[in-house]
C-alpha atoms as a PDB file:
ATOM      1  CA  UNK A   1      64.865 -95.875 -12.319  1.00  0.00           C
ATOM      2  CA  UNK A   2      66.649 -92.374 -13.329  1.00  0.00           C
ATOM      3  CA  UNK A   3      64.056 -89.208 -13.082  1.00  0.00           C
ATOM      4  CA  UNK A   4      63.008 -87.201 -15.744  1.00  0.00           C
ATOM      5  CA  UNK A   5      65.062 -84.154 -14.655  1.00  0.00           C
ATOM      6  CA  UNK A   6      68.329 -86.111 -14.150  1.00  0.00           C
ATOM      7  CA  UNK A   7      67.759 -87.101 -17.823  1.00  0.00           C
ATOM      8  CA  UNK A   8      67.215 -83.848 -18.861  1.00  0.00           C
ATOM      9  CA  UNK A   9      69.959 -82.927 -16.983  1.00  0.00           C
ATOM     10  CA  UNK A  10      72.496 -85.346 -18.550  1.00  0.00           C
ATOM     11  CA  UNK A  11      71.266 -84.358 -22.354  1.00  0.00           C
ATOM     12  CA  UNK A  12      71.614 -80.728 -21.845  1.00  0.00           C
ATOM     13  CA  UNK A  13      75.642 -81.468 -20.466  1.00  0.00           C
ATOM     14  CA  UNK A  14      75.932 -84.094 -23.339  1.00  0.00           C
ATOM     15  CA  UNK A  15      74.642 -81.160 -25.993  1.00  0.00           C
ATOM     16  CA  UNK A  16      76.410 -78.752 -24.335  1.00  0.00           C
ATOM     17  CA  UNK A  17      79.703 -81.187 -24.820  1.00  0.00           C
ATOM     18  CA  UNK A  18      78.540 -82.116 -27.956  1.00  0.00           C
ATOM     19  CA  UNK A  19      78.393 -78.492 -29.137  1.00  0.00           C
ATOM     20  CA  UNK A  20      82.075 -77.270 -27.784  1.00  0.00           C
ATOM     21  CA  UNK A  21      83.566 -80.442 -30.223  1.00  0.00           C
ATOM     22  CA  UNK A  22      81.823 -79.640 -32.947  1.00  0.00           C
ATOM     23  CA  UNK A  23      82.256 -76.133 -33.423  1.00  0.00           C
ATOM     24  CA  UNK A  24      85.870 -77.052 -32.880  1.00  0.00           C
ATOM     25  CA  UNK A  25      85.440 -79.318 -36.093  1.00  0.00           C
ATOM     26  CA  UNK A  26      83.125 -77.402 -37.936  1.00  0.00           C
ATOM     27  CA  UNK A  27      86.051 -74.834 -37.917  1.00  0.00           C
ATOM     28  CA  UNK A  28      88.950 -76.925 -38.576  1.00  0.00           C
ATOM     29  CA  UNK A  29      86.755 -78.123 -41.538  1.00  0.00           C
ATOM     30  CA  UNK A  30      85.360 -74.927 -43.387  1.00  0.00           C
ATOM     31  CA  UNK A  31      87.943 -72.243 -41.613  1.00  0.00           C
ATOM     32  CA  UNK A  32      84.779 -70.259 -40.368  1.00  0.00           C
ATOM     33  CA  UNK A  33      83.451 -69.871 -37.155  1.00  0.00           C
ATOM     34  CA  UNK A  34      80.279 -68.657 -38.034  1.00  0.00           C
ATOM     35  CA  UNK A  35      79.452 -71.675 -40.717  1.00  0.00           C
ATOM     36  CA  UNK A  36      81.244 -74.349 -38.096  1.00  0.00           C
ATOM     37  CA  UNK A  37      78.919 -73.091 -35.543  1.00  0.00           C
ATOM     38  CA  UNK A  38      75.762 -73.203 -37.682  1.00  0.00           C
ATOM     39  CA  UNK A  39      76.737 -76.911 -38.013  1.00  0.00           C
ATOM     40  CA  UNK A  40      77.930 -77.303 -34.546  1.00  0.00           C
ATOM     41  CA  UNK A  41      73.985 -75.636 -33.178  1.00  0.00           C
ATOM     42  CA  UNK A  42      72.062 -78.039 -35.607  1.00  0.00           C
ATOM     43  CA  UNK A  43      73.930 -81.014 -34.921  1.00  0.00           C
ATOM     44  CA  UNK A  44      73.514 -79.951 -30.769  1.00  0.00           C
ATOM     45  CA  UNK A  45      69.380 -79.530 -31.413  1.00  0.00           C
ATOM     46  CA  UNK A  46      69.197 -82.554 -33.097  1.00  0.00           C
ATOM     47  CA  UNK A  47      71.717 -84.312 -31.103  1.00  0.00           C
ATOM     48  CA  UNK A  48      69.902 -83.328 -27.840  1.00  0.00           C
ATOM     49  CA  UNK A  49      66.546 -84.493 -28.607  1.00  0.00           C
ATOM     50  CA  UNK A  50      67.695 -87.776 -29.996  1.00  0.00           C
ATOM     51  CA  UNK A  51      69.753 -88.752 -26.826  1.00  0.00           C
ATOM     52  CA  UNK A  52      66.413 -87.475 -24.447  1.00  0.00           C
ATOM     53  CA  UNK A  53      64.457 -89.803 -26.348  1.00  0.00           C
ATOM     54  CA  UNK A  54      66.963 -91.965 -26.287  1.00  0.00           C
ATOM     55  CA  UNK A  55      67.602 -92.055 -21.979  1.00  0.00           C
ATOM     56  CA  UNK A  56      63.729 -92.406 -21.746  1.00  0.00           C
ATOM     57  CA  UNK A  57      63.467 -95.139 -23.745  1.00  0.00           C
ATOM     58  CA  UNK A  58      66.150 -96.938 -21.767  1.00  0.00           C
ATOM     59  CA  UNK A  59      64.965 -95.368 -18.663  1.00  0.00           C
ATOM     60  CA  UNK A  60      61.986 -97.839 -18.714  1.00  0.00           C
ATOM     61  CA  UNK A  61      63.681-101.056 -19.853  1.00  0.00           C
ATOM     62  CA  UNK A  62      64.976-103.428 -16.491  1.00  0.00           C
ATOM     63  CA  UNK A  63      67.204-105.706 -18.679  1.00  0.00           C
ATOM     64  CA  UNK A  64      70.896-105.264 -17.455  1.00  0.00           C
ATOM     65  CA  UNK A  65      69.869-103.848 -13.907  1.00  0.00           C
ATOM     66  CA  UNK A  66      70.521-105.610 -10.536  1.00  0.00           C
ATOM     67  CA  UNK A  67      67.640-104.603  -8.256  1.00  0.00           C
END
């Protein structure tokens, strides 16, 4: 079973991965930084508590795992 702080742990590197690519296509898309990064920090808030919920969900399921 995974801990609760390697979870949180993983979501904060995912967001934080998450972010860098979309401000990257935020920009390519609209030309501005500022409106690229407004996406990119919505998508990351949004993005990181989905994927948190997410890893705890899974977190408690055994199907899949050798033990």
């Amino acid at each position: 079973m995974e801990t609760r702080a390697r979870t949180l742990v993983k979501s904060i590197l995912w967001t934080l991965l998450g972010l860098v690519v979309m401000i990257a296509v935020g920009f390519a898309f609209t030309g501005s930084l500022i409106v690229g990064g407004g996406m990119a920090a919505i998508n990351a808030a949004l993005g990181f508590v989905t994927y948190l919920l997410y890893e705890r969900v899974w977190a408690g399921i055994r199907w899949g795992r050798h033990v």
